[in-house]
ModelCIF file with pLDDT and N, C-alpha, C, O atoms, coordinates in Angstrom:
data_MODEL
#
_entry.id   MODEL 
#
_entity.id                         1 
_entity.type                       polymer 
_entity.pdbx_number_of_molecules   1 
#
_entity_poly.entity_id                      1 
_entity_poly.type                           'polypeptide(L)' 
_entity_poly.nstd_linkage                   no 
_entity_poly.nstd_monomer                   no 
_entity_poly.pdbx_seq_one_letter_code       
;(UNK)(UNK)(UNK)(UNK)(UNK)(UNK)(UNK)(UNK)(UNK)(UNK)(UNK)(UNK)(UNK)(UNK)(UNK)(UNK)
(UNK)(UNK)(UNK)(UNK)(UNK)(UNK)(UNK)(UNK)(UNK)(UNK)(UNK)(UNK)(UNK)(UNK)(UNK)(UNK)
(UNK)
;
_entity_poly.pdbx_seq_one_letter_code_can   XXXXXXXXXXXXXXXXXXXXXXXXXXXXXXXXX 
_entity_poly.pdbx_strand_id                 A 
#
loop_
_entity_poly_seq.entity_id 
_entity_poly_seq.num 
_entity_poly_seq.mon_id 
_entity_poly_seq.hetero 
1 1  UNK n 
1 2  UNK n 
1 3  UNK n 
1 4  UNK n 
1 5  UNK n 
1 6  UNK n 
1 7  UNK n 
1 8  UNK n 
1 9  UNK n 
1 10 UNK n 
1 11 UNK n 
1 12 UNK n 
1 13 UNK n 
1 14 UNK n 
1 15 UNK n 
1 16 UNK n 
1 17 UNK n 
1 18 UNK n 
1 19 UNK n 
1 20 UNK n 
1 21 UNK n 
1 22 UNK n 
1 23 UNK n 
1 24 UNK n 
1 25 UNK n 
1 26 UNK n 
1 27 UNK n 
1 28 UNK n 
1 29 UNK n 
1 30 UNK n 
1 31 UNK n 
1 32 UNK n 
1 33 UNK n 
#
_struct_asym.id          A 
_struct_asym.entity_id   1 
#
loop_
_ma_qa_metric.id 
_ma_qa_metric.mode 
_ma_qa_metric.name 
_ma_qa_metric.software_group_id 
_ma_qa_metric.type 
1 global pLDDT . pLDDT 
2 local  pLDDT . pLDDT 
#
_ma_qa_metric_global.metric_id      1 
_ma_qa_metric_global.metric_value   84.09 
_ma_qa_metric_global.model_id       1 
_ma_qa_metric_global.ordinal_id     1 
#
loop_
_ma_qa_metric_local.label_asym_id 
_ma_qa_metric_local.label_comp_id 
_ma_qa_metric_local.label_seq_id 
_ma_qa_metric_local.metric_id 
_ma_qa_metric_local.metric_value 
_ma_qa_metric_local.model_id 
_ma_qa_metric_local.ordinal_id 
A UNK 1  2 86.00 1 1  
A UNK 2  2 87.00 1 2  
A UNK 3  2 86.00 1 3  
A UNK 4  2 86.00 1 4  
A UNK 5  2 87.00 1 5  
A UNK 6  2 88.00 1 6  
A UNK 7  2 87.00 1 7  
A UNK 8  2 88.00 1 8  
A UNK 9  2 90.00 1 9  
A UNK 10 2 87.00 1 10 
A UNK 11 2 89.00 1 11 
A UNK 12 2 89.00 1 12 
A UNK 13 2 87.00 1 13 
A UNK 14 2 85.00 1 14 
A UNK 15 2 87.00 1 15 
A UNK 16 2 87.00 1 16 
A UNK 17 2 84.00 1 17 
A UNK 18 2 84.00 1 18 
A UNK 19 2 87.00 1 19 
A UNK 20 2 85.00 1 20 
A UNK 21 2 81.00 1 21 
A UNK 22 2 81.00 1 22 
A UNK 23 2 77.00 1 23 
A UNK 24 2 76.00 1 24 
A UNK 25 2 76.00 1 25 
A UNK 26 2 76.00 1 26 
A UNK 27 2 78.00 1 27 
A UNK 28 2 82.00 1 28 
A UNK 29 2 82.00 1 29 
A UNK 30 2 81.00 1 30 
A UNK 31 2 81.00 1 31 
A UNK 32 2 84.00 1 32 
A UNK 33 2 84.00 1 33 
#
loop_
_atom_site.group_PDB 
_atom_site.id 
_atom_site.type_symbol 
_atom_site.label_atom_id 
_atom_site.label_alt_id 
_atom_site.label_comp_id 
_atom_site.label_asym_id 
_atom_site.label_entity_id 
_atom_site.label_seq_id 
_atom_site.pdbx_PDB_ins_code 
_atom_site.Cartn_x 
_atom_site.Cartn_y 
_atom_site.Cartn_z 
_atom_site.occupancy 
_atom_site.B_iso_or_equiv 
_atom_site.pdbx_formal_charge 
_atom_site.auth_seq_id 
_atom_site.auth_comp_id 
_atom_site.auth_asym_id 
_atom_site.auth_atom_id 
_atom_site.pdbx_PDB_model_num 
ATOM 1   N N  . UNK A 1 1  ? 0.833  -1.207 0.000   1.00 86.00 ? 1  UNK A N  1 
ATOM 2   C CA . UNK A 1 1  ? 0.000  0.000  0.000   1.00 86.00 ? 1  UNK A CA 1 
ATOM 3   C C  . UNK A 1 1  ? 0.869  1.260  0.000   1.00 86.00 ? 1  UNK A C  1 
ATOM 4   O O  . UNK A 1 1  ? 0.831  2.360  -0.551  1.00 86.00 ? 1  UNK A O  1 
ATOM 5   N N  . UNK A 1 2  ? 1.705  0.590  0.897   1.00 87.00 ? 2  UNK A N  1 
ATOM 6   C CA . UNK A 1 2  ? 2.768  2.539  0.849   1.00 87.00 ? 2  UNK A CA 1 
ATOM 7   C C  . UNK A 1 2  ? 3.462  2.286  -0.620  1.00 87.00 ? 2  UNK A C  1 
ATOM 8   O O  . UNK A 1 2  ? 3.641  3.365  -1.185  1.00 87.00 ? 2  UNK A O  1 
ATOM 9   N N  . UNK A 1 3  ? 3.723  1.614  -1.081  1.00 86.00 ? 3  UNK A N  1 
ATOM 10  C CA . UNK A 1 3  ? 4.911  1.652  -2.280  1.00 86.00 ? 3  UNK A CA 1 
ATOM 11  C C  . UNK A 1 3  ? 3.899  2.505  -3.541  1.00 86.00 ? 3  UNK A C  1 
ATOM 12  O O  . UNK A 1 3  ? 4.284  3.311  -4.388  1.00 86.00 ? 3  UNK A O  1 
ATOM 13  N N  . UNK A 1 4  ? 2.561  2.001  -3.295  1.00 86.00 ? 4  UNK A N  1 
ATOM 14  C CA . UNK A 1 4  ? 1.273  2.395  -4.611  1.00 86.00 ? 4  UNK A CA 1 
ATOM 15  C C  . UNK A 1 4  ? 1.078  3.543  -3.971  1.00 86.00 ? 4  UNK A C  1 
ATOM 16  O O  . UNK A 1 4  ? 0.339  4.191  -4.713  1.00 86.00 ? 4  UNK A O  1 
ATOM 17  N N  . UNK A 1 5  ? 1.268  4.045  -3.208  1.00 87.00 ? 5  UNK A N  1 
ATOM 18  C CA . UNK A 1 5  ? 0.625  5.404  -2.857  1.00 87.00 ? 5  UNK A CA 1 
ATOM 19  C C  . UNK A 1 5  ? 1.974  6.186  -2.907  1.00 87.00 ? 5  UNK A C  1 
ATOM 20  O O  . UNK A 1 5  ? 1.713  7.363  -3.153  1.00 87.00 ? 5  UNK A O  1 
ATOM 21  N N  . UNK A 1 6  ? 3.430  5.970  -2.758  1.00 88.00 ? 6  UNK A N  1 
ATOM 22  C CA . UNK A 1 6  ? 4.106  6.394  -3.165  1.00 88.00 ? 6  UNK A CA 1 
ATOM 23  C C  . UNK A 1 6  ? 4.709  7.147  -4.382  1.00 88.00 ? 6  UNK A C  1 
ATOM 24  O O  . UNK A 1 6  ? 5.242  8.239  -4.580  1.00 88.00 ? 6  UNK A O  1 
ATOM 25  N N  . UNK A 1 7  ? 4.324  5.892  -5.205  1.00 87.00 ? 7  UNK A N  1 
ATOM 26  C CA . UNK A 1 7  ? 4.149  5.555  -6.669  1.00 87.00 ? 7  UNK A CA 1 
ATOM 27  C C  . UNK A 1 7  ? 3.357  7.167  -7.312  1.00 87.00 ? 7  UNK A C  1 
ATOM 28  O O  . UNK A 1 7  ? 3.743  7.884  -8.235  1.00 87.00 ? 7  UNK A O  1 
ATOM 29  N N  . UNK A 1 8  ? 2.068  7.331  -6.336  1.00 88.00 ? 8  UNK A N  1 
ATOM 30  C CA . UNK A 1 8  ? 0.834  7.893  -7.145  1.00 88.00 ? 8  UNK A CA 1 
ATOM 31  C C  . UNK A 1 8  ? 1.428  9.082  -6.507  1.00 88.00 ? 8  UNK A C  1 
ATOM 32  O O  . UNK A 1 8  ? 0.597  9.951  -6.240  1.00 88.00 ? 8  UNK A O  1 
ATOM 33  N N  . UNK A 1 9  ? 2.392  9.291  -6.259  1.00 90.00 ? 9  UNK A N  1 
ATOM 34  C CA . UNK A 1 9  ? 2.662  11.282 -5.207  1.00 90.00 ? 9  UNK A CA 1 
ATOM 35  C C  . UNK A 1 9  ? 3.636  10.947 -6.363  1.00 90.00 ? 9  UNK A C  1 
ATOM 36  O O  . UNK A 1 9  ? 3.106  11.462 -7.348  1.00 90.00 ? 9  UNK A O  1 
ATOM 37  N N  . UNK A 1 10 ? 4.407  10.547 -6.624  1.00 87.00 ? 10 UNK A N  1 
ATOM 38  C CA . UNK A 1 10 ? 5.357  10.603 -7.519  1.00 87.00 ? 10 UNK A CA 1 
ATOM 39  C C  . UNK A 1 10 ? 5.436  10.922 -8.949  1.00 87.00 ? 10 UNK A C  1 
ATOM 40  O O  . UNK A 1 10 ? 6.277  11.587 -9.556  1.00 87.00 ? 10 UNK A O  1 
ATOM 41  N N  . UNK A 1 11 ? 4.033  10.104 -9.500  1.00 89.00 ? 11 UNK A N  1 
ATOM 42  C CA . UNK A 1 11 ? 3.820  10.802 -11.121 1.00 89.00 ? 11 UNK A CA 1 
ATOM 43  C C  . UNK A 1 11 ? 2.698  11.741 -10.770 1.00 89.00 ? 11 UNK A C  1 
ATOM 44  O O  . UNK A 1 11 ? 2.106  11.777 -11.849 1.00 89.00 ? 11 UNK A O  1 
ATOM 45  N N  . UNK A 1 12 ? 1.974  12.583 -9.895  1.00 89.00 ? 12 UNK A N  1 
ATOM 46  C CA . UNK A 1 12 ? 1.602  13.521 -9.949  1.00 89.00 ? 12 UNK A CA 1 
ATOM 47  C C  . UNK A 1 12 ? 2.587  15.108 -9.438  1.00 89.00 ? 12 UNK A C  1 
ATOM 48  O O  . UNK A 1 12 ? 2.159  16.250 -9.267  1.00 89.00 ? 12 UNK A O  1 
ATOM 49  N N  . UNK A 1 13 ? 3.959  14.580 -9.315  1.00 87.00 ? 13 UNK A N  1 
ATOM 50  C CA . UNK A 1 13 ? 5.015  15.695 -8.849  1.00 87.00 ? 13 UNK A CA 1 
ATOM 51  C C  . UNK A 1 13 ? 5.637  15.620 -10.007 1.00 87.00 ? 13 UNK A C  1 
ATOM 52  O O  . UNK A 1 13 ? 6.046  16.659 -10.524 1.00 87.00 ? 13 UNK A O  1 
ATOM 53  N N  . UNK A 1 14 ? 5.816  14.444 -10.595 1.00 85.00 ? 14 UNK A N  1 
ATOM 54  C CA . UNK A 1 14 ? 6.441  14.890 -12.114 1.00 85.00 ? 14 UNK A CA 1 
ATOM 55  C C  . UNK A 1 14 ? 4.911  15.675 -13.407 1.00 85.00 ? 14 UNK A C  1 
ATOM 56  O O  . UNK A 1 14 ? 5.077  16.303 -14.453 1.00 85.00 ? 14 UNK A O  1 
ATOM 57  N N  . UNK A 1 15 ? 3.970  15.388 -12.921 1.00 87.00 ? 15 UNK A N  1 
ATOM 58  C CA . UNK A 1 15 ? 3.324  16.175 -13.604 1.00 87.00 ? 15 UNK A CA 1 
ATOM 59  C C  . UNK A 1 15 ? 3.176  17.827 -13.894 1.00 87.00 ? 15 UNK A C  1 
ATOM 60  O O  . UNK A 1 15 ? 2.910  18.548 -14.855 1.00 87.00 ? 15 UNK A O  1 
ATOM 61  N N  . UNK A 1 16 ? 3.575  18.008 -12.209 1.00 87.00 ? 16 UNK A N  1 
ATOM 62  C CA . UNK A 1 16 ? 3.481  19.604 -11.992 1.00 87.00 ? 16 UNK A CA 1 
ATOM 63  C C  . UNK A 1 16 ? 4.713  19.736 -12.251 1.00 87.00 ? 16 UNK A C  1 
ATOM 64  O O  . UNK A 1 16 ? 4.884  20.921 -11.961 1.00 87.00 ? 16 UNK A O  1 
ATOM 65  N N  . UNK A 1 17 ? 5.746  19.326 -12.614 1.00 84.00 ? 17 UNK A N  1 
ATOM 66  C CA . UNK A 1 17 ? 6.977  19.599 -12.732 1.00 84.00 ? 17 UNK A CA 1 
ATOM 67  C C  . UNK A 1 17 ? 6.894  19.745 -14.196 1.00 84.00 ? 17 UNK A C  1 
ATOM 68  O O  . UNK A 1 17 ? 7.272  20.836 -14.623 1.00 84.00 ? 17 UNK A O  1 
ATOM 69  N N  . UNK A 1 18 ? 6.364  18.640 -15.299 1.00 84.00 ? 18 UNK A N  1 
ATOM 70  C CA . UNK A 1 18 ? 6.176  18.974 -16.554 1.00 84.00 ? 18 UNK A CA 1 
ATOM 71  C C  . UNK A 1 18 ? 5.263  20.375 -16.506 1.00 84.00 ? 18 UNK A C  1 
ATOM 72  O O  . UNK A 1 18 ? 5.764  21.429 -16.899 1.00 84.00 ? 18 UNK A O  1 
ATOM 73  N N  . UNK A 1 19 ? 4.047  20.329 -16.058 1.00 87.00 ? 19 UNK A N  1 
ATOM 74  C CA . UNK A 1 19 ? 3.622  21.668 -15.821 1.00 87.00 ? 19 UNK A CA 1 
ATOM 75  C C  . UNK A 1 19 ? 3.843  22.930 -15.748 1.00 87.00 ? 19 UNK A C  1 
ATOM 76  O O  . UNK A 1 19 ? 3.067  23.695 -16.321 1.00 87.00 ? 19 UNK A O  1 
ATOM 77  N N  . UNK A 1 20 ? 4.594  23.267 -15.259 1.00 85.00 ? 20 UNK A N  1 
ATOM 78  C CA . UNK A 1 20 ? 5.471  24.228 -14.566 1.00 85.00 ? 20 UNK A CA 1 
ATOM 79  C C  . UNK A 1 20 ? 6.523  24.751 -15.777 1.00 85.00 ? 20 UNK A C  1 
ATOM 80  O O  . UNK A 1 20 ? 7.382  24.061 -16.326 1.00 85.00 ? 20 UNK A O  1 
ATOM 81  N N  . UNK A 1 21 ? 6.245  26.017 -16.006 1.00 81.00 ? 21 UNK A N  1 
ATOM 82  C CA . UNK A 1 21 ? 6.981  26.782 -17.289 1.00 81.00 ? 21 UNK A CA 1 
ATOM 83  C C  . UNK A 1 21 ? 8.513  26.411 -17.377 1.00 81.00 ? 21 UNK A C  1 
ATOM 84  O O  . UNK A 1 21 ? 9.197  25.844 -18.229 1.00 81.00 ? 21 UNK A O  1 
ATOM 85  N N  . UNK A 1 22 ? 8.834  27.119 -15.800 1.00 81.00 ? 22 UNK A N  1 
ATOM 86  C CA . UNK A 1 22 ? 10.607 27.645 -15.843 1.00 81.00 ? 22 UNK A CA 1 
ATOM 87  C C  . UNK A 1 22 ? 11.196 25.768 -14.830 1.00 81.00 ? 22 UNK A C  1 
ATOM 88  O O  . UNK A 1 22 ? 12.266 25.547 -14.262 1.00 81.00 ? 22 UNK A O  1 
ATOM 89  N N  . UNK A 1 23 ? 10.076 24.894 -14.984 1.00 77.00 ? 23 UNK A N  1 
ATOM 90  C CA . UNK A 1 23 ? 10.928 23.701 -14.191 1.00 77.00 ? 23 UNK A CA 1 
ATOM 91  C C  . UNK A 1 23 ? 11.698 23.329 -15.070 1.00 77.00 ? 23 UNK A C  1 
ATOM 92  O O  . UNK A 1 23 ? 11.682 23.577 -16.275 1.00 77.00 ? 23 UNK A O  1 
ATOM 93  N N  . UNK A 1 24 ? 13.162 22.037 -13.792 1.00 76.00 ? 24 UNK A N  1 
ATOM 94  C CA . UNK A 1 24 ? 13.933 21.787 -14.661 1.00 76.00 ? 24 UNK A CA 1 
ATOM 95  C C  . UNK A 1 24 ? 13.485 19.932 -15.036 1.00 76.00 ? 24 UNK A C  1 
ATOM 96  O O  . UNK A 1 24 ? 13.265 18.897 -14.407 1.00 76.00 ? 24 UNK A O  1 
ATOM 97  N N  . UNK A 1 25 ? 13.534 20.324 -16.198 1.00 76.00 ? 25 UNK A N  1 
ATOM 98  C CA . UNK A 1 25 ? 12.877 18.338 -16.192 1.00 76.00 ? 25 UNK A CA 1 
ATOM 99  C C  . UNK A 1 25 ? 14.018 17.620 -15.945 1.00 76.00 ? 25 UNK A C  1 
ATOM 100 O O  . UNK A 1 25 ? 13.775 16.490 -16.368 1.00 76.00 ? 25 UNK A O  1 
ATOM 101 N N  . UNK A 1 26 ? 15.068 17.645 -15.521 1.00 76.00 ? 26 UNK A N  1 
ATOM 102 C CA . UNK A 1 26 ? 15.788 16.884 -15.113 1.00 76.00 ? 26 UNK A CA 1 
ATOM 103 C C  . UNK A 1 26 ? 15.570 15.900 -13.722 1.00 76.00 ? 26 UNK A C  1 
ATOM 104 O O  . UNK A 1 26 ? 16.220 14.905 -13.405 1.00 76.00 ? 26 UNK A O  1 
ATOM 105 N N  . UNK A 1 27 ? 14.242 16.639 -12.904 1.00 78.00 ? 27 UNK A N  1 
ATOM 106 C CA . UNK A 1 27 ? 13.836 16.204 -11.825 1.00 78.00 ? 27 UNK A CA 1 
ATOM 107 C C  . UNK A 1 27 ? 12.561 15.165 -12.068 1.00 78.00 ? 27 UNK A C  1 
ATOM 108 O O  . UNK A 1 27 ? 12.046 14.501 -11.169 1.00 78.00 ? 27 UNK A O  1 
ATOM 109 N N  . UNK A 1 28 ? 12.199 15.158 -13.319 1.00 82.00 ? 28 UNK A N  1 
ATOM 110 C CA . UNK A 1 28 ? 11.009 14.350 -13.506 1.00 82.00 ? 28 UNK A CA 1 
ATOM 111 C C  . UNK A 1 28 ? 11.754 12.790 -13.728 1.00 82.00 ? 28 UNK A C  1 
ATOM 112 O O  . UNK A 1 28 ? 12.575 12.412 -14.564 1.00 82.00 ? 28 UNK A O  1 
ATOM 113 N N  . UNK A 1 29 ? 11.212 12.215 -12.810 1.00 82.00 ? 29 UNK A N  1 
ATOM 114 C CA . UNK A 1 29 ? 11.708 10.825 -12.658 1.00 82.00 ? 29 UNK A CA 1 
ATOM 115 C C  . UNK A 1 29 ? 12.742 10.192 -11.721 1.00 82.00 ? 29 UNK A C  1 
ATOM 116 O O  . UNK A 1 29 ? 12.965 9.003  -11.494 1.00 82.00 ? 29 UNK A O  1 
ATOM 117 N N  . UNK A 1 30 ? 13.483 11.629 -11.095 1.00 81.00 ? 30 UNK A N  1 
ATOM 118 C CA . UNK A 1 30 ? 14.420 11.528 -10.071 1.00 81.00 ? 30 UNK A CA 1 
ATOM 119 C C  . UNK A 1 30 ? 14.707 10.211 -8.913  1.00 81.00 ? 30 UNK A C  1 
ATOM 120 O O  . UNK A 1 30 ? 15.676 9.540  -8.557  1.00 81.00 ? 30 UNK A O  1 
ATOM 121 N N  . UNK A 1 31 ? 13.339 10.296 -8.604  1.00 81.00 ? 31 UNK A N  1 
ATOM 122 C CA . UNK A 1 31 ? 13.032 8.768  -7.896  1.00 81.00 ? 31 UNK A CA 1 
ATOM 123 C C  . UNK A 1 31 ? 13.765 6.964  -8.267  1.00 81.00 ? 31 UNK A C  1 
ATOM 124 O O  . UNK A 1 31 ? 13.861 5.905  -7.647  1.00 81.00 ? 31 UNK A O  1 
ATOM 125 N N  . UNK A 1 32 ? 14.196 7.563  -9.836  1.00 84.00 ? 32 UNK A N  1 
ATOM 126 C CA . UNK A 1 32 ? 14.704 6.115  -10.419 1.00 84.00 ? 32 UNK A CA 1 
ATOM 127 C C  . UNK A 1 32 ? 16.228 6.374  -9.973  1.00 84.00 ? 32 UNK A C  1 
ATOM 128 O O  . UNK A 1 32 ? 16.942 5.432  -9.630  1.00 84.00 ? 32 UNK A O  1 
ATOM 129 N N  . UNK A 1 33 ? 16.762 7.929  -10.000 1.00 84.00 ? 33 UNK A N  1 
ATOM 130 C CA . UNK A 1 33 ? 18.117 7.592  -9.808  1.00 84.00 ? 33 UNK A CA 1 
ATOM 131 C C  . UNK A 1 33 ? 19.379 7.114  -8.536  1.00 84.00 ? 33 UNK A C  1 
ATOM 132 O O  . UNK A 1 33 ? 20.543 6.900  -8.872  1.00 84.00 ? 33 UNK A O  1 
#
């Protein structure tokens, strides 16, 4: 349950991060590195 709910904060922070004009997408996906 924590790993799926983890999971789901995670591609909705890379969303606002794609979102987000001046973000750096280098942070979208960060979680893998």
């Amino acid at each position: 349950a924590g790993a799926r709910d983890t999971a789901a904060i995670q591609m909705k922070l890379d969303e606002l991060i794609r979102a987000a004009e001046n973000a750096d997408d280098l942070l979208v996906g960060i979680e893998e590195r």
